[in-house]
C-alpha atoms as a PDB file:
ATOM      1  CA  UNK A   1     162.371  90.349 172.844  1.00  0.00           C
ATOM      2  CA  UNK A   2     159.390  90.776 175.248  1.00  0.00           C
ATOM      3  CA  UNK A   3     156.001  91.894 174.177  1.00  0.00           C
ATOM      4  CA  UNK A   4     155.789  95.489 173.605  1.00  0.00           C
ATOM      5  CA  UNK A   5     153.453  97.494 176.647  1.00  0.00           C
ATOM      6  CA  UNK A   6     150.238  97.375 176.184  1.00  0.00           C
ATOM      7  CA  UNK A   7     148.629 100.879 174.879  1.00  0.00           C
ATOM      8  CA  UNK A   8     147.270 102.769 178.250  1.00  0.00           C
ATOM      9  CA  UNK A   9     143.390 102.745 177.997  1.00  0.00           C
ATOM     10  CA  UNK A  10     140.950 105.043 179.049  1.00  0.00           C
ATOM     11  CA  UNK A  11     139.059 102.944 182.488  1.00  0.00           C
ATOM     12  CA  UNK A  12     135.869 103.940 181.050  1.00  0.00           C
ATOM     13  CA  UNK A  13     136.019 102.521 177.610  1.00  0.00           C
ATOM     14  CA  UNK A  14     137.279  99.331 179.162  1.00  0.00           C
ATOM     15  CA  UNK A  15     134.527  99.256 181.853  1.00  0.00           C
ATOM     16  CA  UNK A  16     132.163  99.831 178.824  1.00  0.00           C
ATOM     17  CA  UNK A  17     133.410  97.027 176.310  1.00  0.00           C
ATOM     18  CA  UNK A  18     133.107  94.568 179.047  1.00  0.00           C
ATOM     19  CA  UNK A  19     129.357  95.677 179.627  1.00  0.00           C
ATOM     20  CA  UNK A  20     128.883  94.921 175.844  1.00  0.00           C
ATOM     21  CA  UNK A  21     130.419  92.326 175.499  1.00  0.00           C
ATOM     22  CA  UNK A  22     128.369  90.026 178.387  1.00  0.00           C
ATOM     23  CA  UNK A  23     125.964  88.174 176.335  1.00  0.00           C
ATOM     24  CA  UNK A  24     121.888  88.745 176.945  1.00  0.00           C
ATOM     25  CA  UNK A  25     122.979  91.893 178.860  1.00  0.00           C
ATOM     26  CA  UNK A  26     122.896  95.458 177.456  1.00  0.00           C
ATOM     27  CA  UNK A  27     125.015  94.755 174.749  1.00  0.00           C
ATOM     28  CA  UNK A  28     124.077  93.425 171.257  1.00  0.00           C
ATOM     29  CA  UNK A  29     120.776  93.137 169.411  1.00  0.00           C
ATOM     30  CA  UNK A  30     118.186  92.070 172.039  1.00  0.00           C
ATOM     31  CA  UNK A  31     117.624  88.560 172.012  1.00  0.00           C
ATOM     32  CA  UNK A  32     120.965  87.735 171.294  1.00  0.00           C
ATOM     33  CA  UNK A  33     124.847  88.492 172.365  1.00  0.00           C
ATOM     34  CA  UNK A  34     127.502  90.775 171.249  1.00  0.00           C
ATOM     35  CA  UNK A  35     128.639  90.817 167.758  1.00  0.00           C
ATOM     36  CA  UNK A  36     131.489  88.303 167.666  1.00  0.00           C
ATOM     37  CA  UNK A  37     133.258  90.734 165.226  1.00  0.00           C
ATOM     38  CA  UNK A  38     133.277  93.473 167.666  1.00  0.00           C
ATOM     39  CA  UNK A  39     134.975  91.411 170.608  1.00  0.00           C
ATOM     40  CA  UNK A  40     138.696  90.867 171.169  1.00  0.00           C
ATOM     41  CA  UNK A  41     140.085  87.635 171.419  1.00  0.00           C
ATOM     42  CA  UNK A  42     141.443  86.113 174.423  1.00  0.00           C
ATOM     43  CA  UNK A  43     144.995  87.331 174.056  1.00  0.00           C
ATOM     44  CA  UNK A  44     144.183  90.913 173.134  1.00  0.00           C
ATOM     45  CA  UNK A  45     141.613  90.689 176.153  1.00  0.00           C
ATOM     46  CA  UNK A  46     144.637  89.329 178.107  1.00  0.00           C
ATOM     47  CA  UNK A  47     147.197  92.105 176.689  1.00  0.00           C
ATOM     48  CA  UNK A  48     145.051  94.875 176.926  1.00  0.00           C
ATOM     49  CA  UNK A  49     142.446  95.006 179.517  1.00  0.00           C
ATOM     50  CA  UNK A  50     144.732  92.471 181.468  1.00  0.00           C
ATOM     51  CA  UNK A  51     141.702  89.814 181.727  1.00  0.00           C
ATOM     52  CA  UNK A  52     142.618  86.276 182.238  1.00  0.00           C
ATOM     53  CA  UNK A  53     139.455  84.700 180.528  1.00  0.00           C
ATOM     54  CA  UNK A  54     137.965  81.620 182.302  1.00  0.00           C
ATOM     55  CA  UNK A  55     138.476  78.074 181.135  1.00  0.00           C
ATOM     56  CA  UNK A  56     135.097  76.430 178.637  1.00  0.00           C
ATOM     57  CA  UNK A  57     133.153  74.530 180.986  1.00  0.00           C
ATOM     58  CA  UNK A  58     133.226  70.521 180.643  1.00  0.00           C
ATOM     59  CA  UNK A  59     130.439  69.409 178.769  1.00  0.00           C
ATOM     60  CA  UNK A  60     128.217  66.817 181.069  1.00  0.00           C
ATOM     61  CA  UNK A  61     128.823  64.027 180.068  1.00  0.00           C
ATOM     62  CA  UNK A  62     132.811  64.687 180.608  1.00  0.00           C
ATOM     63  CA  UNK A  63     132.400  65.505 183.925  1.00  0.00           C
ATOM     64  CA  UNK A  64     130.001  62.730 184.362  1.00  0.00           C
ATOM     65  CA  UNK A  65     132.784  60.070 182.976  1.00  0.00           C
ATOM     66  CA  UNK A  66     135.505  61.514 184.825  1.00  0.00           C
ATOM     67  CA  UNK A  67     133.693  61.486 188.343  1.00  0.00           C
ATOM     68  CA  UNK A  68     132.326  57.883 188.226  1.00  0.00           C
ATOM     69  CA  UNK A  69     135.388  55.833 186.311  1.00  0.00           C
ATOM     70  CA  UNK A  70     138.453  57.697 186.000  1.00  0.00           C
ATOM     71  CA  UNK A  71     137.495  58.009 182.645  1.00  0.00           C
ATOM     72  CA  UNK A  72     137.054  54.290 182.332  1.00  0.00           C
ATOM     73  CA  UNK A  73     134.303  52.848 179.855  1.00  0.00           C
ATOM     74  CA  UNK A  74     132.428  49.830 181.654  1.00  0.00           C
ATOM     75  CA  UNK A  75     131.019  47.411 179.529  1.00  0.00           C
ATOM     76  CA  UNK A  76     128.940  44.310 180.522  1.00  0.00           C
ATOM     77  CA  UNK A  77     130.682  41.202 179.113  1.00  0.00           C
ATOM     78  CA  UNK A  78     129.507  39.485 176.449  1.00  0.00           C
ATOM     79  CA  UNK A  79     126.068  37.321 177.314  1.00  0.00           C
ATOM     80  CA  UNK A  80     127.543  34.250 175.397  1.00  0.00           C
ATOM     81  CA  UNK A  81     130.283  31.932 175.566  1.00  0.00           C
ATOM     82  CA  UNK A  82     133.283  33.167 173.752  1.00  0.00           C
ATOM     83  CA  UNK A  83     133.537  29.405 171.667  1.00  0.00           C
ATOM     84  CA  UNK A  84     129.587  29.696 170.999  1.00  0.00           C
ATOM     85  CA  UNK A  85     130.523  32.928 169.645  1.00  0.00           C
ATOM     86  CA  UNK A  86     133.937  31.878 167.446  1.00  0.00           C
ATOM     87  CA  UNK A  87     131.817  28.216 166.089  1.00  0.00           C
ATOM     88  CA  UNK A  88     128.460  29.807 165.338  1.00  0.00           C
ATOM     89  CA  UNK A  89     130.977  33.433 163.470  1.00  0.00           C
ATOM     90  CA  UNK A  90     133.154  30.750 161.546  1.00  0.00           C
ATOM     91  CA  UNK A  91     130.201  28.300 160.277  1.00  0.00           C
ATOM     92  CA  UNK A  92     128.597  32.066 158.850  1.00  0.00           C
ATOM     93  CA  UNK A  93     131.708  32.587 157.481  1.00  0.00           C
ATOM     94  CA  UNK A  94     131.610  29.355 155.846  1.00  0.00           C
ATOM     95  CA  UNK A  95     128.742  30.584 153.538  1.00  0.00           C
ATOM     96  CA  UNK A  96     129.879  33.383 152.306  1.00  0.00           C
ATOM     97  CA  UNK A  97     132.156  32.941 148.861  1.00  0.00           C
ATOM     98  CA  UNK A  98     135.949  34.126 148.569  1.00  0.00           C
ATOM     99  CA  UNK A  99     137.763  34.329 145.977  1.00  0.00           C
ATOM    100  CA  UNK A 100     141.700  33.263 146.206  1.00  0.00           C
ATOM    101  CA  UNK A 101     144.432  35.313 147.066  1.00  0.00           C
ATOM    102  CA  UNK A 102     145.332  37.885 144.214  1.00  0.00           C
ATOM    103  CA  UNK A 103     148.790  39.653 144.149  1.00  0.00           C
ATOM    104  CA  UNK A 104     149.194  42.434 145.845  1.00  0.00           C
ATOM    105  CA  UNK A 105     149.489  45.402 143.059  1.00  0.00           C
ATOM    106  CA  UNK A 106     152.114  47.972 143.385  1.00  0.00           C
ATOM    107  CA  UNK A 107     151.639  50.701 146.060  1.00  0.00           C
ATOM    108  CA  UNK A 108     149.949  53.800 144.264  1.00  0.00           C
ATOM    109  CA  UNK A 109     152.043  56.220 145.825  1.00  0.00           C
ATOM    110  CA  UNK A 110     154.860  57.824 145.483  1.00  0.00           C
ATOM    111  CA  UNK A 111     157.288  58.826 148.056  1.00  0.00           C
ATOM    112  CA  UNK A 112     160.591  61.072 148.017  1.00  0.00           C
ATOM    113  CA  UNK A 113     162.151  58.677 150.750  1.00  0.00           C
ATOM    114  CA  UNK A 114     164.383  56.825 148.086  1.00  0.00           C
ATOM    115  CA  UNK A 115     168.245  57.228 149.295  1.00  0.00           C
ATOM    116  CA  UNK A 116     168.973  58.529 145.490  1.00  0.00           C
ATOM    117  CA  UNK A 117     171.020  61.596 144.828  1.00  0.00           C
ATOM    118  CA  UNK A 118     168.319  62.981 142.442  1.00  0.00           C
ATOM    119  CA  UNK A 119     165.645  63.166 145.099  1.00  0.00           C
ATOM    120  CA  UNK A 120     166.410  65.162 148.223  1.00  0.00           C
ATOM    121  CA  UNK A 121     165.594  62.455 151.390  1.00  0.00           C
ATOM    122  CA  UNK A 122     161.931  62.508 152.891  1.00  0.00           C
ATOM    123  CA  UNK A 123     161.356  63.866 156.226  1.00  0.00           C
ATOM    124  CA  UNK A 124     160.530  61.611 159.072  1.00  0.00           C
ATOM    125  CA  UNK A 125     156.636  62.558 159.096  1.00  0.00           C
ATOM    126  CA  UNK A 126     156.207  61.935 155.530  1.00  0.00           C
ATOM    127  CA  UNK A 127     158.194  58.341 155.337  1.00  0.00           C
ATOM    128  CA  UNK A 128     156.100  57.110 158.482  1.00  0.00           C
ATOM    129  CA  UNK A 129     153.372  58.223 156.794  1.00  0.00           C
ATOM    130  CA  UNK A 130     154.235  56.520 153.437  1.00  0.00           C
ATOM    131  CA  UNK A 131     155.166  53.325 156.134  1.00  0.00           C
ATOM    132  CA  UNK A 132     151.601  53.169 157.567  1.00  0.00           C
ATOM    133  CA  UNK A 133     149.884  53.821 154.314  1.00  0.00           C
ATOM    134  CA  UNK A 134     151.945  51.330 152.313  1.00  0.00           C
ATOM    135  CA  UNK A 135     151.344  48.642 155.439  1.00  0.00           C
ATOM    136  CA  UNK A 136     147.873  49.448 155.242  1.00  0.00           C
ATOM    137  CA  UNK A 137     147.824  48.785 151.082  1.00  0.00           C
ATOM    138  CA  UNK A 138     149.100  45.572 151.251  1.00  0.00           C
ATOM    139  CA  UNK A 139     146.598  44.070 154.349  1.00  0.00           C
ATOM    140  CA  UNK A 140     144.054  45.370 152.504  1.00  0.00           C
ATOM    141  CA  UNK A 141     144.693  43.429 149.171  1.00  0.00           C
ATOM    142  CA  UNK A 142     145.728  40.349 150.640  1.00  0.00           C
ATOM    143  CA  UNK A 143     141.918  40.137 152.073  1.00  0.00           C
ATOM    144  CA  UNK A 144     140.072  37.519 150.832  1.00  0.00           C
ATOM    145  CA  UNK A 145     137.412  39.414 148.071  1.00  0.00           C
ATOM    146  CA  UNK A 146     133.802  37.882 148.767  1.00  0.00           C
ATOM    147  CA  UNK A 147     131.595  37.374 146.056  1.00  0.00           C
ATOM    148  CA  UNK A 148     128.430  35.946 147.014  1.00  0.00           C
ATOM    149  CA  UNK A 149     127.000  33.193 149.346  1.00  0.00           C
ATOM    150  CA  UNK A 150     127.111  29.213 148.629  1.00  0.00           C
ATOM    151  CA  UNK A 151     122.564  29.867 149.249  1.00  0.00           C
ATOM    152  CA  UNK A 152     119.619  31.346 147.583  1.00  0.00           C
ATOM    153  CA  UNK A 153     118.072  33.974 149.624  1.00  0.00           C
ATOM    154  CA  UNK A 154     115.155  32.531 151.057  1.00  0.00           C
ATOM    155  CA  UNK A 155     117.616  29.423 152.149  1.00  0.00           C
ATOM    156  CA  UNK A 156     119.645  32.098 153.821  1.00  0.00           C
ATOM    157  CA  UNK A 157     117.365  34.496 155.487  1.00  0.00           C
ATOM    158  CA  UNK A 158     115.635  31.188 157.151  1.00  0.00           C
ATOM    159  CA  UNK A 159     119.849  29.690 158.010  1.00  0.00           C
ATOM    160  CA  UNK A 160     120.483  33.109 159.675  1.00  0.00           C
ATOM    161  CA  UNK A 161     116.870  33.373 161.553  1.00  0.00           C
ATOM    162  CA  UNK A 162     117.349  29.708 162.811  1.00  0.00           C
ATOM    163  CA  UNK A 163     121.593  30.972 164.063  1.00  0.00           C
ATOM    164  CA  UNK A 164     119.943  33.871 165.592  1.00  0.00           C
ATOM    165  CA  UNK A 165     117.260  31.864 167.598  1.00  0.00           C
ATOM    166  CA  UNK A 166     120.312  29.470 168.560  1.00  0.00           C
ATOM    167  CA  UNK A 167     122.320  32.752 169.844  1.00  0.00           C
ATOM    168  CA  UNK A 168     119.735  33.449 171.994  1.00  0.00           C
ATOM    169  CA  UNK A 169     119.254  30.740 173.799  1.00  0.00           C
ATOM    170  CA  UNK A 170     122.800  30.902 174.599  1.00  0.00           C
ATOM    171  CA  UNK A 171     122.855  33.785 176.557  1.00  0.00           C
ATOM    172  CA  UNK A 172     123.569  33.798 180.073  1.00  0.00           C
END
């Protein structure tokens, strides 16, 4: 069924909430706007005094983004050679300690998604869910676990000083 009518208003007590209810006007404790508990929301504004409120302004930096790119990020590319890059990441990598694969322990969770007659079936947000978060267990725990570095410290502040010297020199 439609909406009922709205309630017929007096012209003046309309003409006198929207008065109060402009902020830094006459309205409200000086120095600041109306009293947010006093206002109507947007659809009783809309239903009753038949205002169609105006759309929040973009902030800046939206605007800003849309007019130059499309809403496109621009980045620079990368100053260095992408196999500079992947040589000097995997001989870092090579210092740091791992310890062997572990087995993956059993997912923590359960879910009703099990086709049994003693558990009513999932629905399709919660099994995608359970999907994603189950996927997301096991990459995590077949990670490698670090445990330290193959160096003292002083050995590897000065190794990662001299790498970071080397990276810059290789930028373009």
């Amino acid at each position: 069924p439609p909406p009922p009518p709205p309630p017929p208003l007096d012209p003046d007590a309309s003409i006198c909430y929207l008065k109060a209810s402009q902020p830094h006007k006459t309205g409200g404790w000086r120095g600041f706007g109306p009293n947010p508990r006093a206002l109507l929301s947007a659809l009783e504004e809309q239903r009753v005094l038949g205002i169609h409120p105006k759309p929040t302004p973009l902030p800046s930096w939206l605007k800003e983004m849309r007019g130059v790119g499309k809403g496109q990020l621009h980045v620079a590319p990368c100053p260095v050679q992408a196999e500079f890059l992947a040589s000097t990441e995997s001989q870092l990598s090579s210092l740091v300690l791992h310890n062997s694969a572990q087995a993956v322990p059993p997912y923590p969770l359960s879910s009703n998604t099990t086709k049994s007659t003693a558990q009513p079936e999932g629905l399709p947000l919660q099994e995608g869910m359970h999907r994603e978060l189950k996927a997301s267990w096991e990459a995590h725990h077949t990670l490698p676990v670090a445990y330290g570095v193959n160096m003292g410290a002083k050995a590897m502040q000065a190794h990662i000083r001299e790498t970071q010297a080397c990276v810059e020199l290789q930028r373009v």
